[in-house]
N, C-alpha and C. Protein backbone atom coordinates (compact mmCIF):
# COMPACT_ATOMS: atom_id res chain seq x y z
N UNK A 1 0.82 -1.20 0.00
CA UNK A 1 0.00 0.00 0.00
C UNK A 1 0.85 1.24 0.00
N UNK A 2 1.93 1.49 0.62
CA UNK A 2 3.01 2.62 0.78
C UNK A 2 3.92 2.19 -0.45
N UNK A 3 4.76 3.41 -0.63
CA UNK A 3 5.98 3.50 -1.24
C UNK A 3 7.03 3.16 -0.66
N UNK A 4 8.37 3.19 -0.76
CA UNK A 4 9.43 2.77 -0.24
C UNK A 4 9.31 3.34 1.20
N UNK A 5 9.60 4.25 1.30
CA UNK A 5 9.55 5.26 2.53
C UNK A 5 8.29 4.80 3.95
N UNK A 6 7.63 3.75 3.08
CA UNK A 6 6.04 3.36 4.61
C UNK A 6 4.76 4.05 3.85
N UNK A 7 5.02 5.66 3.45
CA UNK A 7 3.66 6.45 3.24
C UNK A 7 2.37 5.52 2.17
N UNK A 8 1.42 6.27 2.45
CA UNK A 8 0.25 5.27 1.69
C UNK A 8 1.06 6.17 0.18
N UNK A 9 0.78 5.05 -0.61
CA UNK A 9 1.40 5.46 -1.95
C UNK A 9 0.18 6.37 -2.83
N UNK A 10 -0.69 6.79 -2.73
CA UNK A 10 -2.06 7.41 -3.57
C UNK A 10 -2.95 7.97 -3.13
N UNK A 11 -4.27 8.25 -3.66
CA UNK A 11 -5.20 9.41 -3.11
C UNK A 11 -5.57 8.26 -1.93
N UNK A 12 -6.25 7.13 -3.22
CA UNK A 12 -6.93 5.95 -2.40
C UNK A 12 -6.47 5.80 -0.68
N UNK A 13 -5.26 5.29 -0.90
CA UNK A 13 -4.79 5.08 0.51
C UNK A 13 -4.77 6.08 1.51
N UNK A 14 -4.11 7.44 1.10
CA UNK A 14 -4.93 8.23 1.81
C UNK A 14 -6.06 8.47 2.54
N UNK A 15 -7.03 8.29 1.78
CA UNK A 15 -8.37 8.35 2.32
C UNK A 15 -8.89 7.52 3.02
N UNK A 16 -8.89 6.43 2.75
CA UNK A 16 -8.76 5.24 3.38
C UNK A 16 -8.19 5.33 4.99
N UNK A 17 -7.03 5.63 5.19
CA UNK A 17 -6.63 5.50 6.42
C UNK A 17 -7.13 7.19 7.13
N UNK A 18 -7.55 8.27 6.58
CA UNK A 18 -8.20 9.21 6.89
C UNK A 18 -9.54 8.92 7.47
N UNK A 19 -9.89 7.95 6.67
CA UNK A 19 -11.58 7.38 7.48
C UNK A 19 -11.78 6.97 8.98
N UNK A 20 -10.10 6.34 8.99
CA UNK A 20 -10.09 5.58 10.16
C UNK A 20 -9.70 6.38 11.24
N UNK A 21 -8.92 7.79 10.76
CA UNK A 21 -8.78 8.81 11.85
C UNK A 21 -10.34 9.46 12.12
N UNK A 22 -11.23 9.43 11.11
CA UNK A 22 -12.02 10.20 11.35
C UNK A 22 -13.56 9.31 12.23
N UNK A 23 -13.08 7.78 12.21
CA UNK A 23 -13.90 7.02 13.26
C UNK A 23 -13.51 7.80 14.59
N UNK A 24 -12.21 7.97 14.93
CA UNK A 24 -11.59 8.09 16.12
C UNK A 24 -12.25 9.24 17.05
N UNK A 25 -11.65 10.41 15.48
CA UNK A 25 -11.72 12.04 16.37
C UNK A 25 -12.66 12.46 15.01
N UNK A 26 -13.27 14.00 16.03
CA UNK A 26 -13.87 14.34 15.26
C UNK A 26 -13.07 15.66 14.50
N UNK A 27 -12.67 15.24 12.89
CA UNK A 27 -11.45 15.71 12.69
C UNK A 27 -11.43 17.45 12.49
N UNK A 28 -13.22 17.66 12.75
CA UNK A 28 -12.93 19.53 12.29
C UNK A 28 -12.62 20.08 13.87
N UNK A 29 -12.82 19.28 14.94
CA UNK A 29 -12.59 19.83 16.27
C UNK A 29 -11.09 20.11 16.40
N UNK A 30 -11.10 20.81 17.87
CA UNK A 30 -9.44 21.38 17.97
C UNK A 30 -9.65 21.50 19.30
N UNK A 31 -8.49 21.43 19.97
CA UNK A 31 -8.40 21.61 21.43
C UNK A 31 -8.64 22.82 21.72
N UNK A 32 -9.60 23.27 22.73
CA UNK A 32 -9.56 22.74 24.26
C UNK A 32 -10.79 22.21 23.85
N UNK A 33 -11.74 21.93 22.74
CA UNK A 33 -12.78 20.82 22.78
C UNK A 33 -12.19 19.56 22.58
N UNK A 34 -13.36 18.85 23.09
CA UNK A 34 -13.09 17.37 22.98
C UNK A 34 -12.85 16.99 22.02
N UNK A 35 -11.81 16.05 21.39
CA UNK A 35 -11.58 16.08 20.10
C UNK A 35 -12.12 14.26 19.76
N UNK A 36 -11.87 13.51 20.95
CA UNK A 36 -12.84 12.16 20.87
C UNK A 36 -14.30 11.60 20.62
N UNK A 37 -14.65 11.09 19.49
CA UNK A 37 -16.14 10.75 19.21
C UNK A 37 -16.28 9.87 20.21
N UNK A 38 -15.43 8.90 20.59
CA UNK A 38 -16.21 7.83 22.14
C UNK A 38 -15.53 8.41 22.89
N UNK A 39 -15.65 9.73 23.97
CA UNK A 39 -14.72 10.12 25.05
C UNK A 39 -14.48 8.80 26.31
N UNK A 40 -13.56 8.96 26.43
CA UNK A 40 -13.27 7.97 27.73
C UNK A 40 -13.31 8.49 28.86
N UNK A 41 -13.00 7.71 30.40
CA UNK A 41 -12.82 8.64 31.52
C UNK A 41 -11.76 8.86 31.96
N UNK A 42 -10.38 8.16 31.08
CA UNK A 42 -9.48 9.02 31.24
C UNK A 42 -8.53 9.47 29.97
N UNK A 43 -8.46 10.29 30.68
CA UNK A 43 -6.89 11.03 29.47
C UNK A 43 -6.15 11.37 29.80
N UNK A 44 -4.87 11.07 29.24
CA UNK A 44 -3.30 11.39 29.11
C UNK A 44 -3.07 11.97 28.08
N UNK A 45 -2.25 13.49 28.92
CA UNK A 45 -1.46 14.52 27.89
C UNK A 45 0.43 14.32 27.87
N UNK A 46 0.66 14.03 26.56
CA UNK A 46 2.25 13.92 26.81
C UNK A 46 1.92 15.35 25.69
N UNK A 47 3.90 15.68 25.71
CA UNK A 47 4.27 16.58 24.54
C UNK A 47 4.08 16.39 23.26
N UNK A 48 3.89 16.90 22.48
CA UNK A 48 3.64 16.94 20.40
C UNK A 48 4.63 16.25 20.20
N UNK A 49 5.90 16.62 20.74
CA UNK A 49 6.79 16.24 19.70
C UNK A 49 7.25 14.69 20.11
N UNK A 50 6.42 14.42 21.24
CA UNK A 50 7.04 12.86 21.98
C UNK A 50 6.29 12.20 21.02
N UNK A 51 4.92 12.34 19.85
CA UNK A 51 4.33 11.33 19.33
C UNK A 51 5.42 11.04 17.95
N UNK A 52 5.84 11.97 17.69
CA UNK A 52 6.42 12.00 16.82
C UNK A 52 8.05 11.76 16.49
N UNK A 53 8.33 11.57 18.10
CA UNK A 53 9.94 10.75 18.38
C UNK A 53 9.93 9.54 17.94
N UNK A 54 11.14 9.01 17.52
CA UNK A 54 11.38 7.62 17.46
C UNK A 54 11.38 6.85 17.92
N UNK A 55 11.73 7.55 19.94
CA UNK A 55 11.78 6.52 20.42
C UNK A 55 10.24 6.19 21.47
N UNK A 56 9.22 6.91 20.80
CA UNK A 56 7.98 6.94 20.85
C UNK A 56 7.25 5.69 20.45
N UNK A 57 7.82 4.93 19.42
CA UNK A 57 7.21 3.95 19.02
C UNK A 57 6.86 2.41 19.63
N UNK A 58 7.72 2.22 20.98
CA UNK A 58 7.11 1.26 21.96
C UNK A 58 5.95 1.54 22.45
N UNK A 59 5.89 2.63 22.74
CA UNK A 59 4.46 3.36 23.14
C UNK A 59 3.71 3.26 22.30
N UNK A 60 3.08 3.19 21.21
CA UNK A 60 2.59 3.42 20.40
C UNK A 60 2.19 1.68 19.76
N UNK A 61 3.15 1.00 19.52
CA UNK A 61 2.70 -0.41 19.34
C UNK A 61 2.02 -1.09 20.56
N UNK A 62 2.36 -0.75 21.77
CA UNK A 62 2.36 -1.77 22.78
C UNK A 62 0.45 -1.06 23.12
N UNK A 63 0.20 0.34 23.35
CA UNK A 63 -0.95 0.47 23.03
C UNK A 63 -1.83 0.05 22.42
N UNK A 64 -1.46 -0.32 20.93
CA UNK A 64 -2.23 -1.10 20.15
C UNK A 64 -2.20 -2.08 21.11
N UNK A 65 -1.41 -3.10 20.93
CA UNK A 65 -1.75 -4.11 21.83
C UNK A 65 -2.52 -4.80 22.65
N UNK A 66 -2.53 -3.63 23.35
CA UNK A 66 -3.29 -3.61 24.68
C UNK A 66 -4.90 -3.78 24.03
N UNK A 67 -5.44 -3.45 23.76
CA UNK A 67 -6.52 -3.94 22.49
C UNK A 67 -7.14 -5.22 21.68
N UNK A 68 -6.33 -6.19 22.94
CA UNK A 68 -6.41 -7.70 22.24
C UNK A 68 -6.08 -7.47 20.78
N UNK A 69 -6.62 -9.00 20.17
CA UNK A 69 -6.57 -8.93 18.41
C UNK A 69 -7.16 -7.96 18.12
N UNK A 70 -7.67 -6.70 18.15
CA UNK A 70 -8.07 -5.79 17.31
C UNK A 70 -7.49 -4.85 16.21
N UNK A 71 -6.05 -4.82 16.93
CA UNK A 71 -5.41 -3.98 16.14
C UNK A 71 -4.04 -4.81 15.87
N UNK A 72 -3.43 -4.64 14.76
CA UNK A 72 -2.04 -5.37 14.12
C UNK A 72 -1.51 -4.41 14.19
N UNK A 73 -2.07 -3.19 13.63
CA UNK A 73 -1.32 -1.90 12.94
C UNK A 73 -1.68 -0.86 13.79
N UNK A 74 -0.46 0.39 13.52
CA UNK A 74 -0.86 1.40 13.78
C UNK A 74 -0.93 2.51 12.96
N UNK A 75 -1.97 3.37 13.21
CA UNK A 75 -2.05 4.50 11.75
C UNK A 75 -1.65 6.08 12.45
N UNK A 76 -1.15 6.52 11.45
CA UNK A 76 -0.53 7.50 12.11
C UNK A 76 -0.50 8.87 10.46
N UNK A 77 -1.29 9.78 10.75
CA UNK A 77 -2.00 10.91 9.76
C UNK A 77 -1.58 11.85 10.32
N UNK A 78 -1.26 13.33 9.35
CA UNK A 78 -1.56 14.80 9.65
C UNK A 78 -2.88 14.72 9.04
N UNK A 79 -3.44 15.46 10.04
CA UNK A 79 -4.68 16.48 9.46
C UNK A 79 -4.73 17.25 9.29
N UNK A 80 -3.26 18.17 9.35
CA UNK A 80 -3.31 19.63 9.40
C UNK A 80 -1.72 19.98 8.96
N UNK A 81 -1.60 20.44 8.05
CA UNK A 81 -2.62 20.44 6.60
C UNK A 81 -2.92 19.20 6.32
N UNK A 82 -3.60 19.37 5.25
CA UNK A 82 -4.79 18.74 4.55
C UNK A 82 -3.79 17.96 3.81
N UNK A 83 -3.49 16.77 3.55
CA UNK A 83 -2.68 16.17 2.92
C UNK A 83 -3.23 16.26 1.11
N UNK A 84 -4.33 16.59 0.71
CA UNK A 84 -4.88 16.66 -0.68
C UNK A 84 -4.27 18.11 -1.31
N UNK A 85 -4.48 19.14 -0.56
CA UNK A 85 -4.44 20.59 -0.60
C UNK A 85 -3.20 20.52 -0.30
N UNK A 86 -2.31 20.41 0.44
CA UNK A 86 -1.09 20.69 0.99
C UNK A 86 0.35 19.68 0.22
N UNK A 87 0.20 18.93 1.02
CA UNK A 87 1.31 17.80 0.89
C UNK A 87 1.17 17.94 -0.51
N UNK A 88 0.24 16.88 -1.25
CA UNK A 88 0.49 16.19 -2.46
C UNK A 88 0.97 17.18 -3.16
N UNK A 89 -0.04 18.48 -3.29
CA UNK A 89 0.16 19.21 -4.97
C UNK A 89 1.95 19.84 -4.18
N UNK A 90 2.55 20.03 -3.12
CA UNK A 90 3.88 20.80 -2.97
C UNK A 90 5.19 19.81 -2.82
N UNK A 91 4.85 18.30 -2.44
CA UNK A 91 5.52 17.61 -1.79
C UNK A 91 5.61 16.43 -2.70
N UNK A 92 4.35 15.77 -3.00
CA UNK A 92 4.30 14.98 -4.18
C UNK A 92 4.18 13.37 -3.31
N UNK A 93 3.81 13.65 -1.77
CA UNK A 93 3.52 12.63 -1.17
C UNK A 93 2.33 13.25 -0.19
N UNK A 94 1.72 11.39 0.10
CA UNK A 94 0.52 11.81 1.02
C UNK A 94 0.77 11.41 2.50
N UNK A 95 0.73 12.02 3.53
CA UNK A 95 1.35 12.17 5.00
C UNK A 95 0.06 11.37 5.66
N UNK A 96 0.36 9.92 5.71
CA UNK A 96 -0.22 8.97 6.17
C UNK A 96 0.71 7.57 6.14
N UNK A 97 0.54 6.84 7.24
CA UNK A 97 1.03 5.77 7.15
C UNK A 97 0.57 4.53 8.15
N UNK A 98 0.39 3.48 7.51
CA UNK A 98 0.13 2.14 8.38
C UNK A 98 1.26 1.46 8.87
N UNK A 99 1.67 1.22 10.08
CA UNK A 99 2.43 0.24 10.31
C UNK A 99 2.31 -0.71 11.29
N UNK A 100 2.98 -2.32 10.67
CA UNK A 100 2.59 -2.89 12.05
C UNK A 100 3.07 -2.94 13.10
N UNK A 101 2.56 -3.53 14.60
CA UNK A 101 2.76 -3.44 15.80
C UNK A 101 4.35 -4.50 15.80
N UNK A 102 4.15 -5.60 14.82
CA UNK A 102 5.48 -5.72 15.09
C UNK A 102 6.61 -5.12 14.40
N UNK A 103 6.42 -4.07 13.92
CA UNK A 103 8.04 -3.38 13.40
C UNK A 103 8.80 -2.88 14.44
N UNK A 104 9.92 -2.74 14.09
CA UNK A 104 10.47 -2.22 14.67
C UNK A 104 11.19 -0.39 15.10
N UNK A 105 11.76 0.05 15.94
CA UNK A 105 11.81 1.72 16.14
C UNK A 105 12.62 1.79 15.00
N UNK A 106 13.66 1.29 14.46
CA UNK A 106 14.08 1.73 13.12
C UNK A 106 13.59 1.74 11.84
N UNK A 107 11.93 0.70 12.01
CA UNK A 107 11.32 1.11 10.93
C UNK A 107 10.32 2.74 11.12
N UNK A 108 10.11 3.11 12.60
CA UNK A 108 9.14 3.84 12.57
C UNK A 108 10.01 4.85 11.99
N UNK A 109 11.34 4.90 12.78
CA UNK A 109 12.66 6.43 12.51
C UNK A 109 12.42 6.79 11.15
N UNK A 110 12.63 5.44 10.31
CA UNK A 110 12.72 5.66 9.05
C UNK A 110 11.51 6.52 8.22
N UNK A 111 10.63 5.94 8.66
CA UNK A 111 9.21 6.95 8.25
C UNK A 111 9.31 8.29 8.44
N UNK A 112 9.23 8.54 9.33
CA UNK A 112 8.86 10.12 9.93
C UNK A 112 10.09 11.01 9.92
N UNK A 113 10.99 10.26 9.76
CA UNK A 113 12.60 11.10 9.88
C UNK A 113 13.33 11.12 8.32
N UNK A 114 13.14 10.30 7.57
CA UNK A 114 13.58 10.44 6.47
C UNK A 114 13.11 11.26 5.51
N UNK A 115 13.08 12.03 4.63
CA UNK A 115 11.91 12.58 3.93
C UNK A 115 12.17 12.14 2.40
N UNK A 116 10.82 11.64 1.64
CA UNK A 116 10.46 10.54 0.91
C UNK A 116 11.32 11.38 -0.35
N UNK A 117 11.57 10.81 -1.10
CA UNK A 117 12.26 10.92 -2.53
C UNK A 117 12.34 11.89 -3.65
N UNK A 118 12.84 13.47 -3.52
CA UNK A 118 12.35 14.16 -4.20
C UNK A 118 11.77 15.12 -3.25
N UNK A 119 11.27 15.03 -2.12
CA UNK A 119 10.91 16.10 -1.37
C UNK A 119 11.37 17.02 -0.75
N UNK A 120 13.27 17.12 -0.47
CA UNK A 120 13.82 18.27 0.01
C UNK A 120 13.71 18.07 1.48
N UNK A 121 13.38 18.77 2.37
CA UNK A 121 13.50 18.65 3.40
C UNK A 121 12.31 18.54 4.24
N UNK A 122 11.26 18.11 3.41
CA UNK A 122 10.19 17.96 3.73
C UNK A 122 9.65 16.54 4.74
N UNK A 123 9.97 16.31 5.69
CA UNK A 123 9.98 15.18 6.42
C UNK A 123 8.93 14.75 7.14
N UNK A 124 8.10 13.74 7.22
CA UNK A 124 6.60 13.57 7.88
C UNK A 124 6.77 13.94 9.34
N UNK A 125 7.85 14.13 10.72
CA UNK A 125 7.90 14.82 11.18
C UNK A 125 7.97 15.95 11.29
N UNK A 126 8.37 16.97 10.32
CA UNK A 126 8.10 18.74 10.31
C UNK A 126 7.17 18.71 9.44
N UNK A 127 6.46 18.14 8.92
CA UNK A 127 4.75 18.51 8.28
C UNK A 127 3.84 18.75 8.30
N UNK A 128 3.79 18.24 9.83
CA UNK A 128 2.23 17.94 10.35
C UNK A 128 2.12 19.30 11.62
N UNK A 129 0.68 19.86 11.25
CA UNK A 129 0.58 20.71 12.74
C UNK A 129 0.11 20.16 13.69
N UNK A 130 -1.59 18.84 13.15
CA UNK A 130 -2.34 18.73 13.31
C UNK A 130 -1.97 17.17 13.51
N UNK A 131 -1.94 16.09 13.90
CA UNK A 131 -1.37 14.85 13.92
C UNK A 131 -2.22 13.69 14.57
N UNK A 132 -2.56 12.50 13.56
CA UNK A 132 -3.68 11.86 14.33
C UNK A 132 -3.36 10.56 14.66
N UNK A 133 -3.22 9.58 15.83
CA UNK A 133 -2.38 8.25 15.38
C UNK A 133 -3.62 6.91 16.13
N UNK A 134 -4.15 6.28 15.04
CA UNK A 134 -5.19 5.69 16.15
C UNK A 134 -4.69 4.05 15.13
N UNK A 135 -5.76 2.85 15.66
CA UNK A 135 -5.74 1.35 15.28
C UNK A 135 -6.94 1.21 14.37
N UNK A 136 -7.12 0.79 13.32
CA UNK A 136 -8.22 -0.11 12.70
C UNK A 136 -9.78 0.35 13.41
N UNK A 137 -9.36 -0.29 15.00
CA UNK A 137 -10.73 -0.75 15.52
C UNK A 137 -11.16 0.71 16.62
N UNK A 138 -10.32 1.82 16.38
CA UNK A 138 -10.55 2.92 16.36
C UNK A 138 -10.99 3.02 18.15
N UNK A 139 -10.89 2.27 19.06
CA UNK A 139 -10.69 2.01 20.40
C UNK A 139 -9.71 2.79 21.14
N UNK A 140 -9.01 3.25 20.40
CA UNK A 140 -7.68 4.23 21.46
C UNK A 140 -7.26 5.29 20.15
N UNK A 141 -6.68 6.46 20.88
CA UNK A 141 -5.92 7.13 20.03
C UNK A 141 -5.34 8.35 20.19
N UNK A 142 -4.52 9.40 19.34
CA UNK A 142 -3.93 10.09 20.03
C UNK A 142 -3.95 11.39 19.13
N UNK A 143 -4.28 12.05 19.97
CA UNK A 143 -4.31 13.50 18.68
C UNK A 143 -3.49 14.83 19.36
N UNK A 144 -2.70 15.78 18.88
CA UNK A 144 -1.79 16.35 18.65
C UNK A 144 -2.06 17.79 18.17
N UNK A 145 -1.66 18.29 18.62
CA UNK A 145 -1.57 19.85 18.02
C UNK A 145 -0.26 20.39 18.95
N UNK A 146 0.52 21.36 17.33
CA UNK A 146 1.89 21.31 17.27
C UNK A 146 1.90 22.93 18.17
N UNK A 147 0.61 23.43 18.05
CA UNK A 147 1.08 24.96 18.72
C UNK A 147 0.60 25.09 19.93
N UNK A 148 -0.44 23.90 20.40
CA UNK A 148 -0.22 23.76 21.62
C UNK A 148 0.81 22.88 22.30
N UNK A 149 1.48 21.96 21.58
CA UNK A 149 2.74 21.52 22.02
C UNK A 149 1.77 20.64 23.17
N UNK A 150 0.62 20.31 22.66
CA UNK A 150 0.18 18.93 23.62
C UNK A 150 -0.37 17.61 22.28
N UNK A 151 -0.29 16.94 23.39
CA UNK A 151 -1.20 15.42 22.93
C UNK A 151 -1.66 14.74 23.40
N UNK A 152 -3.23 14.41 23.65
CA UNK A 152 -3.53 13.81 24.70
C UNK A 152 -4.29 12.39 23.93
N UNK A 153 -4.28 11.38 24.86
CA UNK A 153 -4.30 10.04 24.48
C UNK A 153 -5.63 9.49 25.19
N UNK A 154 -5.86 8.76 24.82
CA UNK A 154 -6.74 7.83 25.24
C UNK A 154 -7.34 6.35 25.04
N UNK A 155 -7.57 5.34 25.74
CA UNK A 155 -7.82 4.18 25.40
C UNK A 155 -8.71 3.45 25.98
N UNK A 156 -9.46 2.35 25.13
CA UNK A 156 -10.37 1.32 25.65
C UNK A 156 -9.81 0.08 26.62
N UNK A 157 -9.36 0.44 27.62
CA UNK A 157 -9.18 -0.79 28.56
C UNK A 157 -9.74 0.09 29.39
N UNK A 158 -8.87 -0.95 31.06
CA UNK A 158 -9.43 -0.76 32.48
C UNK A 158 -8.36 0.68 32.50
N UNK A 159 -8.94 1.52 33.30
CA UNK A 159 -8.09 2.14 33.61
C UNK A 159 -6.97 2.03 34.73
N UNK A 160 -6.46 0.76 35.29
CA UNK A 160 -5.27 0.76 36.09
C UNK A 160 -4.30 0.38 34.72
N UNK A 161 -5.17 -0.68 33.87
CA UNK A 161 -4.07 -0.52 32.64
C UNK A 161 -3.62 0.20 32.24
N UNK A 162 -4.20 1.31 31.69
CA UNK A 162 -3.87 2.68 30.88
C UNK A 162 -3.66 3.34 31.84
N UNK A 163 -3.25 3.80 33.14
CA UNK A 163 -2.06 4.38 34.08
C UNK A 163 -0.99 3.64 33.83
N UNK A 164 -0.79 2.07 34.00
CA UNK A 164 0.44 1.36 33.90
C UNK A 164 1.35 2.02 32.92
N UNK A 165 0.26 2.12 31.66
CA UNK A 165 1.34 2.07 30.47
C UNK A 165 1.76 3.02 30.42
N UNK A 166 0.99 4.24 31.05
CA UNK A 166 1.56 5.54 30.84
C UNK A 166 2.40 5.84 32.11
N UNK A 167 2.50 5.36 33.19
CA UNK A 167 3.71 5.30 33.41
C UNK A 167 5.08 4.32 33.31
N UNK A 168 4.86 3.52 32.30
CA UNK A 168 5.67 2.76 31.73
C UNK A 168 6.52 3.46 30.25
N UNK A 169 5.81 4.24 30.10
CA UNK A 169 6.36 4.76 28.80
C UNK A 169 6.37 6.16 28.63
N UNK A 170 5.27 7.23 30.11
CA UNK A 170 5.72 8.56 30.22
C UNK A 170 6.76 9.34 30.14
N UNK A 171 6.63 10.76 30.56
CA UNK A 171 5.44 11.28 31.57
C UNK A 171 4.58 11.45 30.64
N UNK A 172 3.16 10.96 31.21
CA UNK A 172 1.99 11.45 30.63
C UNK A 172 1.04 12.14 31.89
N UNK A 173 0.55 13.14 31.41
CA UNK A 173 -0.15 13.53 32.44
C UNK A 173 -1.47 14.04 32.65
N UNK A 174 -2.08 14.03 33.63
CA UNK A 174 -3.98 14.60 33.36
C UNK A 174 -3.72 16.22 33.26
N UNK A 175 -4.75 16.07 32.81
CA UNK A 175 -5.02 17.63 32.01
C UNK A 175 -4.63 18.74 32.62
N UNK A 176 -5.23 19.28 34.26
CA UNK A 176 -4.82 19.69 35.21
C UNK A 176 -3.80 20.05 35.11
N UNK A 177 -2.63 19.44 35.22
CA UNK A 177 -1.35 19.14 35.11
C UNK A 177 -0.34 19.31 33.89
N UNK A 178 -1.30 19.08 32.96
CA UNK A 178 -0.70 19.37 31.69
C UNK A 178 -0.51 20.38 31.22
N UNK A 179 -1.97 21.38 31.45
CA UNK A 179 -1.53 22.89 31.14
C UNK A 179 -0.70 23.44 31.53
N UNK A 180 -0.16 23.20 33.14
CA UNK A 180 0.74 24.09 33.58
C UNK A 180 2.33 23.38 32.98
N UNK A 181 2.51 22.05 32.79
CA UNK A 181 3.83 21.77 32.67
C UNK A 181 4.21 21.72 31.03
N UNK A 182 3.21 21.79 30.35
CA UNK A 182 3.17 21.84 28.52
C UNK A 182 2.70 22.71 27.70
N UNK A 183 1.80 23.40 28.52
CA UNK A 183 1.57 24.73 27.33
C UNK A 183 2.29 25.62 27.60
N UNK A 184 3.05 26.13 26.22
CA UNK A 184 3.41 27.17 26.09
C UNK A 184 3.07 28.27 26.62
N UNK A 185 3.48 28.89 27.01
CA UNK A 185 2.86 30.37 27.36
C UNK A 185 3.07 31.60 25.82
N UNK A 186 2.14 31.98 26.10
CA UNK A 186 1.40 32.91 24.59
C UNK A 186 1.54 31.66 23.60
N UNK A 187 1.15 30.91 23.77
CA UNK A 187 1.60 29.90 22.68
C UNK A 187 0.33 30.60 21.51
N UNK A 188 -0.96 31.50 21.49
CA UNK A 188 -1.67 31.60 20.62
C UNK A 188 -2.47 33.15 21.00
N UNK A 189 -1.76 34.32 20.40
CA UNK A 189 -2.41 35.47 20.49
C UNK A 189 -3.55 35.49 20.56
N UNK A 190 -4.27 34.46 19.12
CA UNK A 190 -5.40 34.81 19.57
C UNK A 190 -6.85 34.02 20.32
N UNK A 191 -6.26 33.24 21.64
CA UNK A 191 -6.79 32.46 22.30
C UNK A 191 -6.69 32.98 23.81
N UNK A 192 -8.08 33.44 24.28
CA UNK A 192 -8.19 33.76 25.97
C UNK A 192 -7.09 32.67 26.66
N UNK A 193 -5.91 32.68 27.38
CA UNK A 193 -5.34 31.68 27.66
C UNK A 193 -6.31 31.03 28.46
N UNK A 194 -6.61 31.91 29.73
CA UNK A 194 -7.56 31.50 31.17
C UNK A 194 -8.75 30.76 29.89
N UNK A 195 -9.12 31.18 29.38
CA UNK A 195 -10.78 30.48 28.97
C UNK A 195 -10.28 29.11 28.38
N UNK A 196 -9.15 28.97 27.77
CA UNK A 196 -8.54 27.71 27.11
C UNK A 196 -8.67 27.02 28.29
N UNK A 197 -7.49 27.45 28.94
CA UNK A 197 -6.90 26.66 29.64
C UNK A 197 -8.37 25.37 30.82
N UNK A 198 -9.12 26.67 31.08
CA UNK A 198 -10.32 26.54 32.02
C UNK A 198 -11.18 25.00 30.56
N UNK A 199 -11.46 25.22 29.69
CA UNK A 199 -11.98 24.27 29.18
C UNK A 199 -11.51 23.53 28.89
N UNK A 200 -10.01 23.82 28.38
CA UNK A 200 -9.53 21.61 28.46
C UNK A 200 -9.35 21.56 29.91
N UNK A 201 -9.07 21.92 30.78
CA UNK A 201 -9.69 21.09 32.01
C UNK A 201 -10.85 20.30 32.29
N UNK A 202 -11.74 21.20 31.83
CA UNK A 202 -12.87 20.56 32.22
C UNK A 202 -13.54 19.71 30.80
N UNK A 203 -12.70 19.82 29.69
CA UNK A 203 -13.61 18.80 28.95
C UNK A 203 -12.73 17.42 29.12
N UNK A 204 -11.45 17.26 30.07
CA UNK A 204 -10.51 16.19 29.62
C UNK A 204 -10.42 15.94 31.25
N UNK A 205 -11.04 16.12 32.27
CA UNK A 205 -11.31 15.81 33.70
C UNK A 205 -11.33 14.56 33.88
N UNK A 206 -10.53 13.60 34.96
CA UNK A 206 -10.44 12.23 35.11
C UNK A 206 -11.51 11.73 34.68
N UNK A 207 -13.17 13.03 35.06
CA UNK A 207 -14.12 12.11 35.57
C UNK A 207 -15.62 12.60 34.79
N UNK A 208 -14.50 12.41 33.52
CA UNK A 208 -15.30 13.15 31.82
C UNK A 208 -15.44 11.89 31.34
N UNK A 209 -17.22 11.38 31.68
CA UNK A 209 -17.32 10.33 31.10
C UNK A 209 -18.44 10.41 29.92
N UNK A 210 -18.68 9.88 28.64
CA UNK A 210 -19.62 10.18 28.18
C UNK A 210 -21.22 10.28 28.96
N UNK A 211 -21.04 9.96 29.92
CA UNK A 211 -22.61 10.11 30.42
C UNK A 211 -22.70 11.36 30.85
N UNK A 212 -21.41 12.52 31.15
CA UNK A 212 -21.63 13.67 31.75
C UNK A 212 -22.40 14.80 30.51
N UNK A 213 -22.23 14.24 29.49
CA UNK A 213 -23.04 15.22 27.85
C UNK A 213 -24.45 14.54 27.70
C-alpha cells in the first residue's frame, strides 16, 4: 500500500486511512474541545513532539496491543494540513502511514525522519501541525496539536491498565497538570489563555465520562 519510505502510496490510501482517523476524532474539532467521538474517563497529555519521536514507538505499538486482536497496525496521519491541498500538490507525497505493531523503532525512525524521494527537506515529522495516530478498531488514540505543544491520548481498557502504560512509557499527564507543565505560554495570540486553559480542564477531567453530555 506505501511506497518505499512506509507512506500510503495514492489518493486511495490516503483516504482510506483518513476514514479511520475520522472514526476516532472528530477531525474539524481542535483543542480545548473534545476532540474524541467515544470520550473515555481518562486522558493522558504527553508533549507533540514525543508522538512523533522515534523513540515513541514502543508506546505506540504496545498500546495497540493492549486492544487484544483488534489492532495489528498502527495509523498514524496529519490532518493539518490537509494532505490533498497541501502535501500532495507541494511535496508529491501523502502524509499517512500504516504500520505494524510488530516493526520495529528503526522502521518507525525511518518513516517520519527520512523525507520521501524528491521532497527536500520535507519530512513527515516537520509537516504535520495537526497529527492523528489511532488502530483499525478505532478504540484508542492520540491526537496532537503542534502549537499547543500537547497530545492527549486515550484508550479502551481498564483504567489501572492505561495508568500502567503511561507510566511505563511517560510522563503522561492529566489535564490539570498538563496545562501548567506543557503549554506554552502565549503559545496563541489569539486564544483567551484562562478560557482555554479553564476548558480543556474541564472537557478532559479524570471524571469526563460520556454520560456527563
Amino acid at each position: 500500500m506505501g511506497s518505499e519510505s512506509g507512506l500510503v502510496g495514492d489518493r486511495e490510501g490516503y483516504r482510506r486511512l483518513r476514514a479511520y482517523a475520522s472514526a476516532t476524532f472528530d477531525l474539524s474539532t481542535r483543542f480545548p474541545d473534545i476532540v474524541f467521538r467515544r470520550p473515555g474517563p481518562v486522558t493522558l497529555f504527553c508533549q507533540f513532539d514525543s508522538v512523533l519521536g522515534e523513540d515513541f514507538w514502543p508506546a505506540l505499538s504496545e498500546l495497540a496491543r493492549l486492544h487484544d486482536d483488534d489492532d495489528d497496525d498502527v495509523i498514524v496521519i496529519v490532518i493539518e494540513p490537509d494532505g490533498e491541498d497541501h502535501h500532495f500538490p507541494r511535496y508529491g507525497w501523502w502524509p499517512a502511514f500504516s504500520m505494524s505493531t510488530g516493526a520495529g523503532i528503526d522502521d518507525y525512525s525511518r518513516v517520519i525522519l527520512e523525507p520521501p524521494t524528491g521532497a527536500g527537506q520535507a519530512s513527515f515529522l516537520l509537516s504535520g501541525d495537526i497529527v492523528a495516530v489511532t488502530g483499525p478498531s478505532g478504540k484508542w488514540g492520540i491526537w496532537g496539536e503542534r502549537d499547543a505543544e500537547l497530545a492527549a491520548v486515550q484508550a479502551s481498557v481498564a483504567s489501572d491498565v492505561f495508568q500502567r502504560w503511561g507510566e511505563e512509557f511517560g510522563p503522561f499527564l492529566p489535564a490539570v497538570e498538563a496545562v501548567t507543565e506543557y503549554l506554552p505560554p502565549n503559545f496563541n495570540v489569539e486564544v483567551d489563555p484562562l478560557a482555554y486553559v479553564t476548558t480543556l480542564v474541564a472537557s478532559y477531567q479524570p471524571d469526563n465520562s460520556p454520560s456527563r453530555r
